[in-house]
N, C-alpha and C. Protein backbone atom coordinates (compact mmCIF):
# COMPACT_ATOMS: atom_id res chain seq x y z
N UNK A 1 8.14 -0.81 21.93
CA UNK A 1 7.97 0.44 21.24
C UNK A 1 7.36 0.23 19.86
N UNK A 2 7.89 -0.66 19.47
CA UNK A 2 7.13 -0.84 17.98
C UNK A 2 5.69 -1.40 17.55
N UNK A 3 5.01 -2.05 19.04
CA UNK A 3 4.03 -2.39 19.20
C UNK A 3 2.98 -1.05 19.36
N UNK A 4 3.64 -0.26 19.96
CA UNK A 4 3.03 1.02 19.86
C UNK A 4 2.88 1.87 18.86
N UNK A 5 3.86 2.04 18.02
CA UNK A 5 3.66 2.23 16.48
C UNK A 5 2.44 1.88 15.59
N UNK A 6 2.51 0.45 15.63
CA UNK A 6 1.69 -0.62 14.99
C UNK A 6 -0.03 0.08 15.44
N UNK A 7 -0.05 0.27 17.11
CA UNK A 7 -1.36 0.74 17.53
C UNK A 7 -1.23 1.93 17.14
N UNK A 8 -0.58 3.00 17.34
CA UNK A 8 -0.92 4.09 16.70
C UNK A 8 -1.47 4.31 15.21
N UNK A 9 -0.54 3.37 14.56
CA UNK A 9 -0.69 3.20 12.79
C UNK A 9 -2.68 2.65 12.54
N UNK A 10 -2.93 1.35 13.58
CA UNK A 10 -3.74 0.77 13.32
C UNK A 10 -5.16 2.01 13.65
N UNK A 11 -5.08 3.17 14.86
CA UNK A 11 -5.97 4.04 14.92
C UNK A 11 -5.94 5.24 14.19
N UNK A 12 -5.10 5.56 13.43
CA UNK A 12 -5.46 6.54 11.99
C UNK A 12 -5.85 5.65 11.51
N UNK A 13 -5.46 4.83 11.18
CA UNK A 13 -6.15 4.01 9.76
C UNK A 13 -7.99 3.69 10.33
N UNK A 14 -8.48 3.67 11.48
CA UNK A 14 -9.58 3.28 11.48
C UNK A 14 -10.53 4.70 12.44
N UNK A 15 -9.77 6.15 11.88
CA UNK A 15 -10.56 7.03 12.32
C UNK A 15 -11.00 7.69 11.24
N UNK A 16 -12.31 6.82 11.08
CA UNK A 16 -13.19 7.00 9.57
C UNK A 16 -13.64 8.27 10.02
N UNK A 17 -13.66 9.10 8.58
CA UNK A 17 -14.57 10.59 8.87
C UNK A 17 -13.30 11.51 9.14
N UNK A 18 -12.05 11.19 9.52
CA UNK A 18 -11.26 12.11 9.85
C UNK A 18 -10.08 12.42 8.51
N UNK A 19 -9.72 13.88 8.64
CA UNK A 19 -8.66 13.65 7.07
C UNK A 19 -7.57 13.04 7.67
N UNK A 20 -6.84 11.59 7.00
CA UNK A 20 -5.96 11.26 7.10
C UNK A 20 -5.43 11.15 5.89
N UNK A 21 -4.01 11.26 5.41
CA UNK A 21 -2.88 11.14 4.58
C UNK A 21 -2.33 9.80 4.40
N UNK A 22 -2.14 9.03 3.66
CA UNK A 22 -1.11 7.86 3.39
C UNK A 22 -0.49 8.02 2.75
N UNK A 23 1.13 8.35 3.31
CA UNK A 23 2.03 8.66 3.08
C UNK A 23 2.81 7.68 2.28
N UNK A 24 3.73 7.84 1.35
CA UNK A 24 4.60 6.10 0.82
C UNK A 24 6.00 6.95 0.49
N UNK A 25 6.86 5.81 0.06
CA UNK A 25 7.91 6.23 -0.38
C UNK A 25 8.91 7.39 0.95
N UNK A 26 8.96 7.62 2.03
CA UNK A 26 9.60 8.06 2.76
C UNK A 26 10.80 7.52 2.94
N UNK A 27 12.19 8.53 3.01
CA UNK A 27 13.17 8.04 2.64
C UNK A 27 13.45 7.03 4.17
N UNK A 28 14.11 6.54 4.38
CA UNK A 28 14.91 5.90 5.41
C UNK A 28 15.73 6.59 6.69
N UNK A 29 15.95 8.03 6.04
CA UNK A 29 16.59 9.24 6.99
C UNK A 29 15.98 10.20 7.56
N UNK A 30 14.35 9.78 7.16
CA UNK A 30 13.66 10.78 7.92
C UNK A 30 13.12 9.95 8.77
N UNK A 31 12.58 10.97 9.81
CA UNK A 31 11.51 10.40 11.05
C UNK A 31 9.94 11.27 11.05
N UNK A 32 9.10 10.82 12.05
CA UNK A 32 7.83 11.08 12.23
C UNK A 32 8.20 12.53 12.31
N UNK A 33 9.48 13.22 12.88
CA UNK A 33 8.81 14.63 12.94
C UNK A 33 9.33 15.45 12.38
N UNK A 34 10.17 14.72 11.37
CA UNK A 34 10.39 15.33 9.76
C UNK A 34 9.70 15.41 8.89
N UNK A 35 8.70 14.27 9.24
CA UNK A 35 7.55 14.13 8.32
C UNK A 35 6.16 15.31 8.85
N UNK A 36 5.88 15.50 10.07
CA UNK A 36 5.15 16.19 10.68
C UNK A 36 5.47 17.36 10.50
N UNK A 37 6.92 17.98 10.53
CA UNK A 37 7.47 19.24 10.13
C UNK A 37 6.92 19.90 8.38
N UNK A 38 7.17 18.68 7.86
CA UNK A 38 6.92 18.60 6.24
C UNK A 38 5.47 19.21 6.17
N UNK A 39 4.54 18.58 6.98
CA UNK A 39 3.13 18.74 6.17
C UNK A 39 2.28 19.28 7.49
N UNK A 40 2.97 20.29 8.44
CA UNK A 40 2.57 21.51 8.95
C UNK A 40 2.30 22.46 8.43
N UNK A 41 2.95 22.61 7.12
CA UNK A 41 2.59 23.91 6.64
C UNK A 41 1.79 24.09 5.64
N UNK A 42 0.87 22.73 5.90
CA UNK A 42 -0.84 22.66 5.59
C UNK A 42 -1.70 22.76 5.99
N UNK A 43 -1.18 22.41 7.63
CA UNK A 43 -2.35 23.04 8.34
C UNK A 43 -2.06 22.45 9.70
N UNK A 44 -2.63 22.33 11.03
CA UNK A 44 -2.68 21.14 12.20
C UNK A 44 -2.48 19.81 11.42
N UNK A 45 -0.85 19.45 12.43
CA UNK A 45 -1.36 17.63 11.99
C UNK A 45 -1.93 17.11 13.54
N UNK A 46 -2.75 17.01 13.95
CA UNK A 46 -2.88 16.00 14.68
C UNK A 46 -2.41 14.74 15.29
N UNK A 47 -1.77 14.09 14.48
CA UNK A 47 -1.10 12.89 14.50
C UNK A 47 -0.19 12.55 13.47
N UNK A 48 0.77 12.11 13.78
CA UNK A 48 1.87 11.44 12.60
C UNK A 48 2.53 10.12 13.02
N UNK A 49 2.10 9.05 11.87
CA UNK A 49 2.90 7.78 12.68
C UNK A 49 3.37 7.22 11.40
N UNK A 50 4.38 7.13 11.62
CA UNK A 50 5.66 5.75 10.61
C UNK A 50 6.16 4.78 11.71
N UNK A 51 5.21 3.95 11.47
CA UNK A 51 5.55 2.72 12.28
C UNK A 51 6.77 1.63 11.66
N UNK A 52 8.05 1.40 12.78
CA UNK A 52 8.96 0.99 12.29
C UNK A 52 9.13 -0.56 12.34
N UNK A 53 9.86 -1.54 11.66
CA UNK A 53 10.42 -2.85 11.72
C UNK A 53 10.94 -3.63 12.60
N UNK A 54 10.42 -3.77 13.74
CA UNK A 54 10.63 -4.50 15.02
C UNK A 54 12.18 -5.35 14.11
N UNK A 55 11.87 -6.14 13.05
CA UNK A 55 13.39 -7.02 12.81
C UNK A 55 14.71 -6.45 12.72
N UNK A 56 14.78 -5.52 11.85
CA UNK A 56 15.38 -4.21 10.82
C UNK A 56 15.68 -2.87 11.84
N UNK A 57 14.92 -2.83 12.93
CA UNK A 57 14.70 -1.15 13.55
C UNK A 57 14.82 0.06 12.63
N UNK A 58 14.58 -0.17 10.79
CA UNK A 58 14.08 1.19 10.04
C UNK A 58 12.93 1.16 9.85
N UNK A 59 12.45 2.07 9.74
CA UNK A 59 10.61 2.27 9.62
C UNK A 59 10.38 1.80 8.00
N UNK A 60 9.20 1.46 8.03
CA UNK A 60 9.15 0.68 6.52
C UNK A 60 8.48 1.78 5.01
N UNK A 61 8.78 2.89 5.66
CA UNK A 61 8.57 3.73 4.27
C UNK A 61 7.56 4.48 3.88
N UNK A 62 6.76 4.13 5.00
CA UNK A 62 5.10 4.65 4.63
C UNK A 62 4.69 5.19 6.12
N UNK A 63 3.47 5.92 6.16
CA UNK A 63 3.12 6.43 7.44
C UNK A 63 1.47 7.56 6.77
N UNK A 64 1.48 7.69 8.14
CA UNK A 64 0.29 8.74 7.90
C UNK A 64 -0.07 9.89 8.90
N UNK A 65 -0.41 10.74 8.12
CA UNK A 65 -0.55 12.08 8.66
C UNK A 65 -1.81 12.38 8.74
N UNK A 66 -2.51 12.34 10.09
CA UNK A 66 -3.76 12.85 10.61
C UNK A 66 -3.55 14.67 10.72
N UNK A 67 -4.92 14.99 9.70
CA UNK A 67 -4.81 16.53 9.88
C UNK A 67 -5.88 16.89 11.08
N UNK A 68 -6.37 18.48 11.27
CA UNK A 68 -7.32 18.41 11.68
C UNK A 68 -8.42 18.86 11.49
N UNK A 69 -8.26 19.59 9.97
CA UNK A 69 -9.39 19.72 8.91
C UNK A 69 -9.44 18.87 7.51
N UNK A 70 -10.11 18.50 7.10
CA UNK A 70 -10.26 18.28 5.52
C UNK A 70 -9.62 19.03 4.97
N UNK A 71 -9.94 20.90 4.81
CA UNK A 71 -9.14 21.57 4.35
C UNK A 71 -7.95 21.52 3.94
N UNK A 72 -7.01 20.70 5.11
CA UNK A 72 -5.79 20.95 5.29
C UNK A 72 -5.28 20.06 4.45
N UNK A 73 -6.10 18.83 4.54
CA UNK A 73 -5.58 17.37 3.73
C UNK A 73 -5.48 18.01 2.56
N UNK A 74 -6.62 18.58 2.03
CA UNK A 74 -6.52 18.54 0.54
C UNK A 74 -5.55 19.83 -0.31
N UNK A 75 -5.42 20.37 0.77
CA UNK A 75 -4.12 21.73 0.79
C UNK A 75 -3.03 20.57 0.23
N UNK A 76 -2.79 19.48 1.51
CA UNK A 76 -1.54 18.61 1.13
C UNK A 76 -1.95 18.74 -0.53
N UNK A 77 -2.92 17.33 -0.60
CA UNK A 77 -3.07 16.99 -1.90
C UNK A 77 -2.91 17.57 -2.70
N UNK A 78 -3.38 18.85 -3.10
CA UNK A 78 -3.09 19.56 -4.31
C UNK A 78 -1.91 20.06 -4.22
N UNK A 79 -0.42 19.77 -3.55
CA UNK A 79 0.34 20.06 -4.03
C UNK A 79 1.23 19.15 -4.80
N UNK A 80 1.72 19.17 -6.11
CA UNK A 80 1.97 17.57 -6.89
C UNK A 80 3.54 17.40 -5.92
N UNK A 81 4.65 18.24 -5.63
CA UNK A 81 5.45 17.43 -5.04
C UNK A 81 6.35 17.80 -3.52
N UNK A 82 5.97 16.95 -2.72
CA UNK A 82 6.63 17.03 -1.52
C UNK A 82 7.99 16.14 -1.65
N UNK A 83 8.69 16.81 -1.38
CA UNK A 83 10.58 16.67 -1.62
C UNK A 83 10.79 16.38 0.20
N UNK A 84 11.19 15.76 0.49
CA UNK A 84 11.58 15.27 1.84
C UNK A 84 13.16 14.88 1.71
N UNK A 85 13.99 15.38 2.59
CA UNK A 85 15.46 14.62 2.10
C UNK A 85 15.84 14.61 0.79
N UNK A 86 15.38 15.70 0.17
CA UNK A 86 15.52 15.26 -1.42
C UNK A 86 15.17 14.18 -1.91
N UNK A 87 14.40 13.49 -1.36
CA UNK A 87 13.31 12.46 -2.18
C UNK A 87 12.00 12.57 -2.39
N UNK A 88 11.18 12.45 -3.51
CA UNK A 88 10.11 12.83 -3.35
C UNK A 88 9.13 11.76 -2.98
N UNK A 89 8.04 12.20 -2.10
CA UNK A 89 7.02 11.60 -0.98
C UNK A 89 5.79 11.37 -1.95
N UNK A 90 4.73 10.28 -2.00
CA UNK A 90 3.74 10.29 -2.51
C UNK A 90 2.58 10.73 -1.04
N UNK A 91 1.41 11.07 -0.87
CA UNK A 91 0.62 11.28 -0.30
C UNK A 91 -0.98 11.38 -0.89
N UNK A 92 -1.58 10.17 -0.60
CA UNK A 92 -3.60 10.10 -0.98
C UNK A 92 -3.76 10.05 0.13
N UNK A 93 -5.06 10.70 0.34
CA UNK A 93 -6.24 10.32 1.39
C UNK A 93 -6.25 8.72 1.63
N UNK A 94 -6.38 8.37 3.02
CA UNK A 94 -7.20 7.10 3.23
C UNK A 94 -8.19 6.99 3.25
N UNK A 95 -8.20 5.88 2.74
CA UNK A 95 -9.49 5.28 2.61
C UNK A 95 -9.68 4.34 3.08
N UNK A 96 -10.82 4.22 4.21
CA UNK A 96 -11.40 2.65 5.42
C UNK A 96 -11.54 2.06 4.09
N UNK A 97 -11.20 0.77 5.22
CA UNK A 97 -11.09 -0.60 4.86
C UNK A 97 -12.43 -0.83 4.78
N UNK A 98 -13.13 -1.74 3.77
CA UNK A 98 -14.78 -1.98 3.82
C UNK A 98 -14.31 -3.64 4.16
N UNK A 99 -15.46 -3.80 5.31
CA UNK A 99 -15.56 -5.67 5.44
C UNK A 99 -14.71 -5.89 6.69
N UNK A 100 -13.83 -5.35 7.02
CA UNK A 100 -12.49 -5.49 8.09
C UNK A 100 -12.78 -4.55 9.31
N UNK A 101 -13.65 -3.74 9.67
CA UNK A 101 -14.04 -2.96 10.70
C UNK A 101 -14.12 -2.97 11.86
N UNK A 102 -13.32 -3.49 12.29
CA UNK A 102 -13.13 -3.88 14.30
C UNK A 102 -12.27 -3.08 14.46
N UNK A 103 -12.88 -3.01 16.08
CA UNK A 103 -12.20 -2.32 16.54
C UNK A 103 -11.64 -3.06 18.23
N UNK A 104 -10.72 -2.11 18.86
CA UNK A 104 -10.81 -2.63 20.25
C UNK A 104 -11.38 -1.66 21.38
N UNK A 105 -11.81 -0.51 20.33
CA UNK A 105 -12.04 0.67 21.64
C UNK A 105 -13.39 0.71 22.09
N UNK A 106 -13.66 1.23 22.92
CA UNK A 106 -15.24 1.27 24.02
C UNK A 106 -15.84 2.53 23.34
């Protein structure tokens, strides 16, 4: 299961052109669809992955939220604070990796 995480995590991060979110600081008591719940009411998420700690089984704090407009991302962005669990969440745009660009898909 956590290998699947990892692939999910690894294809937001390399769907250049699309708005994705990098999420940090997520408390330990939330999950993907607390987090997906959270930043619905920006717009379509498309995808949400907090890929967790195969050693540990808690997710390591960070994740990302695929929207399915730009619009929506930057709806997130301009708001300065998302409170999750009563903790507050940081969230930037990703940004591809330059130099590191493989892929495995056809």
């Amino acid at each position: 299961m956590a290998a699947s995480a990892v692939r999910n995590a690894m294809a937001l991060r390399s769907a250049l052109g699309r708005p994705v979110g990098f999420v940090r600081r997520i408390p330990w008591t939330v999950s993907s669809h607390e987090l997906r719940e959270h930043f619905a009411q920006f717009g379509n998420i498309r995808k949400c992955t907090v890929p967790f700690d195969k050693e540990t089984g808690f997710h390591r704090g960070l994740g990302w939220v695929q929207f399915s407009k730009e619009e929506e991302l930057q709806n997130a962005l301009q708001q300065e604070n998302h409170i999750i669990d009563g903790v507050k969440v940081h969230i930037q745009p990703q940004r591809p990796k330059l130099g590191d660009q493989t892929s495995d898909e056809e």
